[in-house]
N, C-alpha and C. Protein backbone atom coordinates (compact mmCIF):
# COMPACT_ATOMS: atom_id res chain seq x y z
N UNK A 1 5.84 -12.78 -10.13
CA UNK A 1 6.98 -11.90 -10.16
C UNK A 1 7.23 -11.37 -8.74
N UNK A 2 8.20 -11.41 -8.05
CA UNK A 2 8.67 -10.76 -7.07
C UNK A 2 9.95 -9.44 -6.89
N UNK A 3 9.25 -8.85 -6.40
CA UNK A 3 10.46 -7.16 -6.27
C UNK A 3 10.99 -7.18 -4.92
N UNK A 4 12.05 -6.68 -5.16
CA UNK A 4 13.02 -6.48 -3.44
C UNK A 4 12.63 -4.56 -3.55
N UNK A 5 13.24 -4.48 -2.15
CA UNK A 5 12.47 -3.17 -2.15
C UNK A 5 13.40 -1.80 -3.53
N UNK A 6 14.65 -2.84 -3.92
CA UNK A 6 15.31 -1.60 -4.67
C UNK A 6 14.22 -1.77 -5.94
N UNK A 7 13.81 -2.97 -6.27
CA UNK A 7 12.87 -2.81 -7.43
C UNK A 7 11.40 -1.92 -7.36
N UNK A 8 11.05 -2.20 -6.22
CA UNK A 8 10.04 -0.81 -5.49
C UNK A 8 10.05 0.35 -5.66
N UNK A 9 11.31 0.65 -5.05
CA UNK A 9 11.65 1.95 -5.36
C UNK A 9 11.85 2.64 -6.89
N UNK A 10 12.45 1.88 -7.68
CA UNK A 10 12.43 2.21 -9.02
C UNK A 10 11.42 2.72 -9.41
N UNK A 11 9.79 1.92 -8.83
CA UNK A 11 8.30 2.35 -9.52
C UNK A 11 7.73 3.20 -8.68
N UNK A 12 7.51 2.69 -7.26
CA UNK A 12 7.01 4.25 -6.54
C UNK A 12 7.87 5.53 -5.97
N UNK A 13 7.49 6.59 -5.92
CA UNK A 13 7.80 7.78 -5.28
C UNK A 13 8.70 7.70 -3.85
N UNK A 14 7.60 6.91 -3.10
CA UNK A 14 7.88 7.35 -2.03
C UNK A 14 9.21 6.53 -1.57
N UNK A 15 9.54 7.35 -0.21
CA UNK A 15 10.96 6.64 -0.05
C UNK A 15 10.22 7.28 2.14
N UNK A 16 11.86 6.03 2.86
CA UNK A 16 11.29 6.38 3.87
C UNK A 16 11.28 7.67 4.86
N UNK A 17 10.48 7.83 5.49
CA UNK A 17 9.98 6.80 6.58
C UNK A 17 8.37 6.62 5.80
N UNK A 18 8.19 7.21 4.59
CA UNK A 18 6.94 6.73 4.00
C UNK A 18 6.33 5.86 3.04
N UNK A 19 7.97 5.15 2.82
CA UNK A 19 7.50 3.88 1.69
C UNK A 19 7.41 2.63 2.56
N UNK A 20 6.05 2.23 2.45
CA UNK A 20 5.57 1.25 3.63
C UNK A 20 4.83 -0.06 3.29
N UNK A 21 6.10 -0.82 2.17
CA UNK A 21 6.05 -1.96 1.39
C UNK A 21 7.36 -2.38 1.22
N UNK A 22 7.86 -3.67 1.63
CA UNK A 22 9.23 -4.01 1.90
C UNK A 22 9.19 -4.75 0.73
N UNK A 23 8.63 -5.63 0.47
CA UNK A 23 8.28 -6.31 -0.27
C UNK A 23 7.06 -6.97 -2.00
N UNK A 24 7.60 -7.33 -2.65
CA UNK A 24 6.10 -7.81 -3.55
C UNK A 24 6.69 -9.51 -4.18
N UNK A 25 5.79 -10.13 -3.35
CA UNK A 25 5.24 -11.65 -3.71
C UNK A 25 5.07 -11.88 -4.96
N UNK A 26 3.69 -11.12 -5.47
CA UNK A 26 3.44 -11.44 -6.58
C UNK A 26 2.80 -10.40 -6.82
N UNK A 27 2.78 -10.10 -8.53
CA UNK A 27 2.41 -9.33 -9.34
C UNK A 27 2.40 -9.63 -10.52
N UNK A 28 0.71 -9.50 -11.40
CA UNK A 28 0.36 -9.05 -12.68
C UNK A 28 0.33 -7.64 -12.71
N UNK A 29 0.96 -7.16 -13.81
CA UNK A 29 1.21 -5.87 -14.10
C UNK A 29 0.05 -5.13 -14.54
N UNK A 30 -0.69 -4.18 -13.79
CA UNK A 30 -2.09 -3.24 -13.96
C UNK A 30 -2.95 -4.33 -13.69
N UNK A 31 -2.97 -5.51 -12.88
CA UNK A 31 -4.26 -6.13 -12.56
C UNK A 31 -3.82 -6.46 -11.05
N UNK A 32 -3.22 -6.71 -10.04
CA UNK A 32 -2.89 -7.04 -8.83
C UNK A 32 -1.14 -7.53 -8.16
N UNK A 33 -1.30 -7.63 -6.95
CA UNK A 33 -0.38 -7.46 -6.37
C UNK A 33 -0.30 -8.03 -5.03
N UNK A 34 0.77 -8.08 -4.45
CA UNK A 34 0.93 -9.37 -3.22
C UNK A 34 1.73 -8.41 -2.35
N UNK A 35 1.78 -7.65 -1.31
CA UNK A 35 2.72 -7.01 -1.38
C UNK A 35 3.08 -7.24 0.88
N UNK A 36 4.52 -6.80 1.08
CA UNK A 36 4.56 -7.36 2.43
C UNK A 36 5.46 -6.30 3.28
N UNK A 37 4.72 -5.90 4.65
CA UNK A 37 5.35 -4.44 5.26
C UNK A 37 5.46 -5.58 6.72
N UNK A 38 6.84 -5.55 6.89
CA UNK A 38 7.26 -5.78 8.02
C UNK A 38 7.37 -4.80 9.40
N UNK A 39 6.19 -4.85 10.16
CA UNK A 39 5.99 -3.89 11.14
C UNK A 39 7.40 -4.02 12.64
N UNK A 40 7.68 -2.94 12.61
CA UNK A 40 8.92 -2.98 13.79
C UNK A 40 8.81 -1.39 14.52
N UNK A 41 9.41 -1.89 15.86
CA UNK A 41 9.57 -0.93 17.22
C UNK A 41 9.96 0.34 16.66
N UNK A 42 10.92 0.39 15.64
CA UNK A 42 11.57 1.46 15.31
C UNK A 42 11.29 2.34 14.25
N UNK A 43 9.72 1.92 13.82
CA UNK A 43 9.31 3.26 13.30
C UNK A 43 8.99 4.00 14.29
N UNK A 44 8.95 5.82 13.57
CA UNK A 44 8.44 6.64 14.16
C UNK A 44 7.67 6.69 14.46
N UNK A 45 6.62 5.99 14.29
CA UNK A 45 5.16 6.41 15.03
C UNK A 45 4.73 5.85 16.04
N UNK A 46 5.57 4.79 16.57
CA UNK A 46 5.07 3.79 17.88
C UNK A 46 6.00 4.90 19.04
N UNK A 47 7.10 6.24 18.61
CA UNK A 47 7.18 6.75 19.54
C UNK A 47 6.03 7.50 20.07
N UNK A 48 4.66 8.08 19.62
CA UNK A 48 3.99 8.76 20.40
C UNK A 48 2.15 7.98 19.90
N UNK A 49 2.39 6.79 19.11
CA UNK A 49 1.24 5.81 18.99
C UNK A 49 0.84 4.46 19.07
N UNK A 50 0.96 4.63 20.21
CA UNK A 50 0.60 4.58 21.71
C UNK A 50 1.74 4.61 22.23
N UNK A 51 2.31 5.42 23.14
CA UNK A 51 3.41 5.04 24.53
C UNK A 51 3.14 3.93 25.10
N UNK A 52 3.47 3.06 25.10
CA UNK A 52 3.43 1.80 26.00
C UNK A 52 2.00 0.92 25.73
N UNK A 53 1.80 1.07 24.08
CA UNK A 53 0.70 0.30 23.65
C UNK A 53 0.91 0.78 22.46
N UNK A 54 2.01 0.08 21.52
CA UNK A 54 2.15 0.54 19.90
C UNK A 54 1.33 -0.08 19.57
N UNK A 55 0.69 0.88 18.20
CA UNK A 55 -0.49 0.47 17.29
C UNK A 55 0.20 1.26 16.06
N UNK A 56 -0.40 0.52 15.07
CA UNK A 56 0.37 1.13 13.97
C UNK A 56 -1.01 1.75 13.19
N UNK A 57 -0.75 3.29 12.89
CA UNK A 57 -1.74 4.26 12.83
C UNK A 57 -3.01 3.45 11.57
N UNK A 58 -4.27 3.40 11.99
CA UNK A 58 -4.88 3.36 11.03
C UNK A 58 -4.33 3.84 9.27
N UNK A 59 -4.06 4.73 9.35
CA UNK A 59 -3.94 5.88 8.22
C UNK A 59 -2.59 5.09 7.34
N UNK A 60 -1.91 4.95 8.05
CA UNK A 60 -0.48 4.17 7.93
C UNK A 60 -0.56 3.10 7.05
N UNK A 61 -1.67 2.36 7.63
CA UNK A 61 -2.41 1.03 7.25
C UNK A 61 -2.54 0.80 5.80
N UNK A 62 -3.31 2.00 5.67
CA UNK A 62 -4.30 2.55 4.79
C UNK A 62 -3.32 2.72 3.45
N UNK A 63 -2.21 3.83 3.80
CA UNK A 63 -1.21 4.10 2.88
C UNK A 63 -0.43 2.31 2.31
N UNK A 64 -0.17 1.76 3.52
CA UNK A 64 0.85 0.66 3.07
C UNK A 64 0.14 -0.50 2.28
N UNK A 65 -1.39 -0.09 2.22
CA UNK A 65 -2.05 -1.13 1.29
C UNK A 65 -2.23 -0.57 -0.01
N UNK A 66 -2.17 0.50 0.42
CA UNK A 66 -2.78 1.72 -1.45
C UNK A 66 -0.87 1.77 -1.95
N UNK A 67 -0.60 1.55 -1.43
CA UNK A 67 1.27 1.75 -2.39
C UNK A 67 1.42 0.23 -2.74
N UNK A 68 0.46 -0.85 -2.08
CA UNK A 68 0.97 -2.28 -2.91
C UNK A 68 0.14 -2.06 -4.05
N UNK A 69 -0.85 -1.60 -4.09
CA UNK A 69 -1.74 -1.56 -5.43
C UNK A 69 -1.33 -1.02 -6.08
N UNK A 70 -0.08 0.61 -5.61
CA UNK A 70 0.21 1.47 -7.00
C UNK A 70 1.48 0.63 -7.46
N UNK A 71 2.07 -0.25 -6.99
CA UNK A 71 2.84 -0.78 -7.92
C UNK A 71 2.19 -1.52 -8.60
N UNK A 72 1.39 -2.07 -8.52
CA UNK A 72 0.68 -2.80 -9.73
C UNK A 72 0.48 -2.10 -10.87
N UNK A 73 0.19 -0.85 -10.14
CA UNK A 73 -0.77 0.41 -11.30
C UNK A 73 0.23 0.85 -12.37
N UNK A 74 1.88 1.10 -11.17
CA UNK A 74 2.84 1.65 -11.39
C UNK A 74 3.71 1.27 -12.29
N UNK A 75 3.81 -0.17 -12.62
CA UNK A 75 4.48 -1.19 -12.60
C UNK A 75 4.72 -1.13 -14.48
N UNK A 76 4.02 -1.55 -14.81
CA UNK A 76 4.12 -0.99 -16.48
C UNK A 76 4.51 0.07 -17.08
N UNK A 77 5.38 0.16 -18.25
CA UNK A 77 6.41 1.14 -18.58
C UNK A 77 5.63 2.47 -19.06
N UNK A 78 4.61 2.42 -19.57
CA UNK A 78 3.79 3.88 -19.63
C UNK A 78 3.62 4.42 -18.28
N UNK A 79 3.41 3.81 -17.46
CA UNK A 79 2.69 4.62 -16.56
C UNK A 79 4.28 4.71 -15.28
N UNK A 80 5.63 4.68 -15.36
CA UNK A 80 6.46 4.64 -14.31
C UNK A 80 6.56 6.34 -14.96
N UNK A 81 7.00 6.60 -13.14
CA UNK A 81 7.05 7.98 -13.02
C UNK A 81 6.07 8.94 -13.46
N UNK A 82 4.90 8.39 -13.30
CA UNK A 82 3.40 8.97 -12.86
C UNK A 82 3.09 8.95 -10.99
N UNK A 83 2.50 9.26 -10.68
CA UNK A 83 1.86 9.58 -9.37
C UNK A 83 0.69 8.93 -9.17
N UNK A 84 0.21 7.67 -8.18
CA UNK A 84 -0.99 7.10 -7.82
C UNK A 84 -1.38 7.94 -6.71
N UNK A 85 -2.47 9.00 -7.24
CA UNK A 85 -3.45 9.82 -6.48
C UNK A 85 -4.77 9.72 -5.77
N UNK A 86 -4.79 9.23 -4.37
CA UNK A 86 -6.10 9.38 -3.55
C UNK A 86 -7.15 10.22 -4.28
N UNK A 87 -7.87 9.38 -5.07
CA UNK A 87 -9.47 10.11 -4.95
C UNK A 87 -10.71 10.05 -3.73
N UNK A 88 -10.71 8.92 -2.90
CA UNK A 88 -11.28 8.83 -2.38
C UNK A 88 -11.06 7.72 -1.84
N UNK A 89 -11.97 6.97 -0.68
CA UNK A 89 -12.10 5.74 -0.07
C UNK A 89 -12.85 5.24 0.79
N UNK A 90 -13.70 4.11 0.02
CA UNK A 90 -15.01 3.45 0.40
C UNK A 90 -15.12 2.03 1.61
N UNK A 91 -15.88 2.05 2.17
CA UNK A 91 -15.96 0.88 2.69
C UNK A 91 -14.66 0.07 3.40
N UNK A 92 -14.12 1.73 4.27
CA UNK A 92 -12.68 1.10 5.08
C UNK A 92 -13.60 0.43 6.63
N UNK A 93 -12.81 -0.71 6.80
CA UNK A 93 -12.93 -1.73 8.01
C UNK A 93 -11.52 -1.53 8.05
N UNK A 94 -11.54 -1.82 10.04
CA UNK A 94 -10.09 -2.14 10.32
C UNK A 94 -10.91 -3.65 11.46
N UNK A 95 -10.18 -4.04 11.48
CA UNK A 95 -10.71 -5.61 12.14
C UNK A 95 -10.30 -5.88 13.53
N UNK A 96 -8.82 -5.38 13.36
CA UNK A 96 -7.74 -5.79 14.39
C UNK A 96 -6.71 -5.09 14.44
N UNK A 97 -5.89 -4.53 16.09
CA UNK A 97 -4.28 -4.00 15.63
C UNK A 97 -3.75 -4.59 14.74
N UNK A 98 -2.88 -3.25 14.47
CA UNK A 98 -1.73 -4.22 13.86
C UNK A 98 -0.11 -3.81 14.65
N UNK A 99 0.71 -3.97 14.97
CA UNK A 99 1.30 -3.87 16.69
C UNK A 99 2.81 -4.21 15.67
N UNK A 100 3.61 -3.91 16.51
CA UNK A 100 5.09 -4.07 16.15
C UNK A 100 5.43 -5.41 16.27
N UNK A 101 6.09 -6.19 14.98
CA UNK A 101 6.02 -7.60 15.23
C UNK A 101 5.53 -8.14 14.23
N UNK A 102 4.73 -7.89 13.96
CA UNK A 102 3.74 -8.30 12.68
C UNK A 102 3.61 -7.92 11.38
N UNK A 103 3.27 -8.95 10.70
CA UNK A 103 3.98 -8.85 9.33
C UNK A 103 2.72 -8.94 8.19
N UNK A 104 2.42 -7.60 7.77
CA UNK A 104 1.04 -6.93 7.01
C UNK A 104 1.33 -7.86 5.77
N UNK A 105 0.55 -8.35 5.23
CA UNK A 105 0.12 -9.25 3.78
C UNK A 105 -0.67 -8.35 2.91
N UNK A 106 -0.51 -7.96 2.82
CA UNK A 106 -1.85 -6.68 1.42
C UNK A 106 -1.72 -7.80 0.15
N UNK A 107 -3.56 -8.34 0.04
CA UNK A 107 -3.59 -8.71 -1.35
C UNK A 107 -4.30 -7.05 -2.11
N UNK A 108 -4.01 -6.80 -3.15
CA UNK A 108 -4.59 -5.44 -3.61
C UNK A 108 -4.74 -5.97 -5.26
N UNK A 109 -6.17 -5.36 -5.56
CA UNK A 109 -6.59 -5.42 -6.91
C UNK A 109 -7.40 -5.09 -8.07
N UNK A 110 -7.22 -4.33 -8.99
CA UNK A 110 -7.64 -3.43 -9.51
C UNK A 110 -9.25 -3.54 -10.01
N UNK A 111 -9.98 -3.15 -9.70
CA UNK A 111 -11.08 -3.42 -9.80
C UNK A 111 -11.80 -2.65 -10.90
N UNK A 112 -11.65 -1.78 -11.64
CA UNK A 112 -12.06 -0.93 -12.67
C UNK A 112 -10.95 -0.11 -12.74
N UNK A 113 -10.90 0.05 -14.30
CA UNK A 113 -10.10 1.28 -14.50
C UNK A 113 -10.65 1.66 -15.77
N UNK A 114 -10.81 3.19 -15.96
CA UNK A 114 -10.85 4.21 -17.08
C UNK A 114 -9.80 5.42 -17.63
N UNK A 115 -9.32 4.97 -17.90
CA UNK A 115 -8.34 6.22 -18.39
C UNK A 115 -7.08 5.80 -17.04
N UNK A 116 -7.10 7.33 -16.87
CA UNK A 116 -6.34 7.57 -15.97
C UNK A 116 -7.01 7.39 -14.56
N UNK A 117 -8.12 7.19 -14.31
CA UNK A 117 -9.04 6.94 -13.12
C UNK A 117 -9.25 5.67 -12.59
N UNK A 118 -9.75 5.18 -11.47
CA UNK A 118 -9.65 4.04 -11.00
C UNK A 118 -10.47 3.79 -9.85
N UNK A 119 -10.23 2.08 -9.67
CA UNK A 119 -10.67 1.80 -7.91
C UNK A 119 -10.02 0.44 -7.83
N UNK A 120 -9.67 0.51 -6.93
CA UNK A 120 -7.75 -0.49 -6.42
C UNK A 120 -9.06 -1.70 -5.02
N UNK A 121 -8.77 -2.10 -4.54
CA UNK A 121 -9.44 -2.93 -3.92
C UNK A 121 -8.06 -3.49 -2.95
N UNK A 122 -8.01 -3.43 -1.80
CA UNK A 122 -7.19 -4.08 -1.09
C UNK A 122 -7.16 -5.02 0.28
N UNK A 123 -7.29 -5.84 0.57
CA UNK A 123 -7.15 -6.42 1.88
C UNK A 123 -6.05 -6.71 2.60
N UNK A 124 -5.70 -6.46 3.66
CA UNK A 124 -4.62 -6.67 4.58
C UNK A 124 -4.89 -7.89 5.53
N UNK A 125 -3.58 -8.54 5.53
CA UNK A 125 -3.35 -9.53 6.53
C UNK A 125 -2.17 -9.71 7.47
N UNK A 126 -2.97 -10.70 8.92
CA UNK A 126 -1.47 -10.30 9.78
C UNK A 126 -1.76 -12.12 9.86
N UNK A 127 -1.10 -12.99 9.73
CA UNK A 127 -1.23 -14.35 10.30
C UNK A 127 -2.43 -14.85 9.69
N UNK A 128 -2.97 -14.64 8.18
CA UNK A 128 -3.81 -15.40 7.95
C UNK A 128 -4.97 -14.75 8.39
N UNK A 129 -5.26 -13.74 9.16
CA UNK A 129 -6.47 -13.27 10.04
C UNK A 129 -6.40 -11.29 8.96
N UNK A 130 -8.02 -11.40 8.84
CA UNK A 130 -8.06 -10.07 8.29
C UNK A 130 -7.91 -8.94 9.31
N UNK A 131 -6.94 -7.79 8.63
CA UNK A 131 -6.38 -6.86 10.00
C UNK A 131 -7.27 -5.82 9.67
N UNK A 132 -7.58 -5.70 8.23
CA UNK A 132 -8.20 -4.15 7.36
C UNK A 132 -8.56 -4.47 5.83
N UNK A 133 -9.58 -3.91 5.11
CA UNK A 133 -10.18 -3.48 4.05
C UNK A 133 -10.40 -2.27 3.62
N UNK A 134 -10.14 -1.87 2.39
CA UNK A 134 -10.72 -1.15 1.95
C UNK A 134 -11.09 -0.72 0.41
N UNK A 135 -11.48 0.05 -0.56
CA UNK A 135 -11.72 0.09 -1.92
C UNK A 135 -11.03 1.71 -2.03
N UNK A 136 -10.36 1.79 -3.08
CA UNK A 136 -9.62 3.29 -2.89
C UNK A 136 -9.83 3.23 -4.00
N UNK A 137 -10.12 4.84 -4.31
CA UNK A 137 -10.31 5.63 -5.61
C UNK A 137 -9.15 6.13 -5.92
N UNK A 138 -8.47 5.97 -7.58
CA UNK A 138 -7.01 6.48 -7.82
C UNK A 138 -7.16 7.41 -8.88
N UNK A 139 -6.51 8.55 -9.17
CA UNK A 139 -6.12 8.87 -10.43
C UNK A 139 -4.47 8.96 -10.93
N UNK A 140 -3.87 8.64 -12.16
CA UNK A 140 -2.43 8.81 -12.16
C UNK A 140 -2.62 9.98 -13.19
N UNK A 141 -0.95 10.43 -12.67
CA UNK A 141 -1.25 11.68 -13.23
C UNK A 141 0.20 11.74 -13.26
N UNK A 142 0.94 12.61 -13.85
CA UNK A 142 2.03 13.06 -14.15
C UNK A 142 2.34 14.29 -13.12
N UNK A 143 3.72 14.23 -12.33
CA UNK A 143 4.00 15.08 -11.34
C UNK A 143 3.81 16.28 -12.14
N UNK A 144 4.33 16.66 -13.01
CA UNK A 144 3.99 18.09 -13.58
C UNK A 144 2.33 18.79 -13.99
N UNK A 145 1.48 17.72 -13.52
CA UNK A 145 -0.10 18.25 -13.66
C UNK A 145 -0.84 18.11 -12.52
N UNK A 146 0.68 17.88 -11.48
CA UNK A 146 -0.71 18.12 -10.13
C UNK A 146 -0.86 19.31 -9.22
C-alpha cells in the first residue's frame, strides 16, 4: 500500500515544519512500514545546523523514523486520531550524516505490542547505506488523556 503525503496527514498529527515523512512505500497495517523524507536546503534547521555544514539534527532523524512507524500504528481505523507517544528509546546508533540532498528510507516495525503500549523498531537509510537505528518505546493514547 502506498500513501501520498495527503493520505499521511489524514493519520498523523503532525503537520509542517514537523511532519517529516513525505512519503509511504509500503505498509501492513499495525505490523510495518516503508516510509520516505526527502531532505532539502530549505528546512529550517540547516539555517543554524550547521552554517556552512548542514546536518540534519540527530533528533530530527529520530522523529522522521518514529512518525513512519506511527503510521503503521496509526493506520487502522480504531486507533486514527489517537496520539503515538515517546516512552522511551533504546539502542539509538547514528552511522552517518544525513545532509541536504538525501533521501531518508525508514524501514520501521512493530516489534511487540500490549494494549496500548509498545516498541516500534526502525532503521534508516540514505543510498542503500545505514544512516541510523533505533528501538522506540510507544504508548497511544487519546488527545483528551494526555
Amino acid at each position: 500500500m502506498v500513501l501520498d503525503i495527503n493520505e499521511i496527514q489524514k493519520i498523523l498529527p503532525h503537520r509542517p515544519p514537523m511532519l517529516l515523512v513525505d512519503r509511504i512505500i509500503d505498509l501492513v497495517p499495525f505490523k510495518s512500514a516503508v516510509g520516505i523524507k526527502n531532505v532539502t536546503m530549505m528546512e529550517p534547521q540547516f539555517r543554524g545546523h550547521f552554517p556552512g555544514q548542514p546536518i540534519m539534527p540527530g533528533v530530527l532523524l529520530l522523529e522522521a523514523m518514529a512518525q513512519v512507524g506511527g503510521v503503521a500504528m496509526l493506520y487502522p481505523e480504531e486507533h486514527r486520531g489517537k496520539l503515538a507517544l515517546f516512552g522511551g528509546m533504546e539502542n539509538v546508533k547514528f552511522k552517518r550524516p544525513v545532509v541536504p540532498g538525501d533521501q531518508v528510507v525508514t524501514k520501521a516495525e512493530l516489534v511487540r505490542v500490549r494494549g496500548d503500549f509498545g516498541t516500534l523498531h526502525a532503521d534508516a537509510y540514505v543510498d542503500d547505506n545505514l544512516v541510523a537505528s533505533a528501538d522506540f518505546k510507544f504508548a497511544l493514547k487519546k488527545p483528551d488523556t494526555v
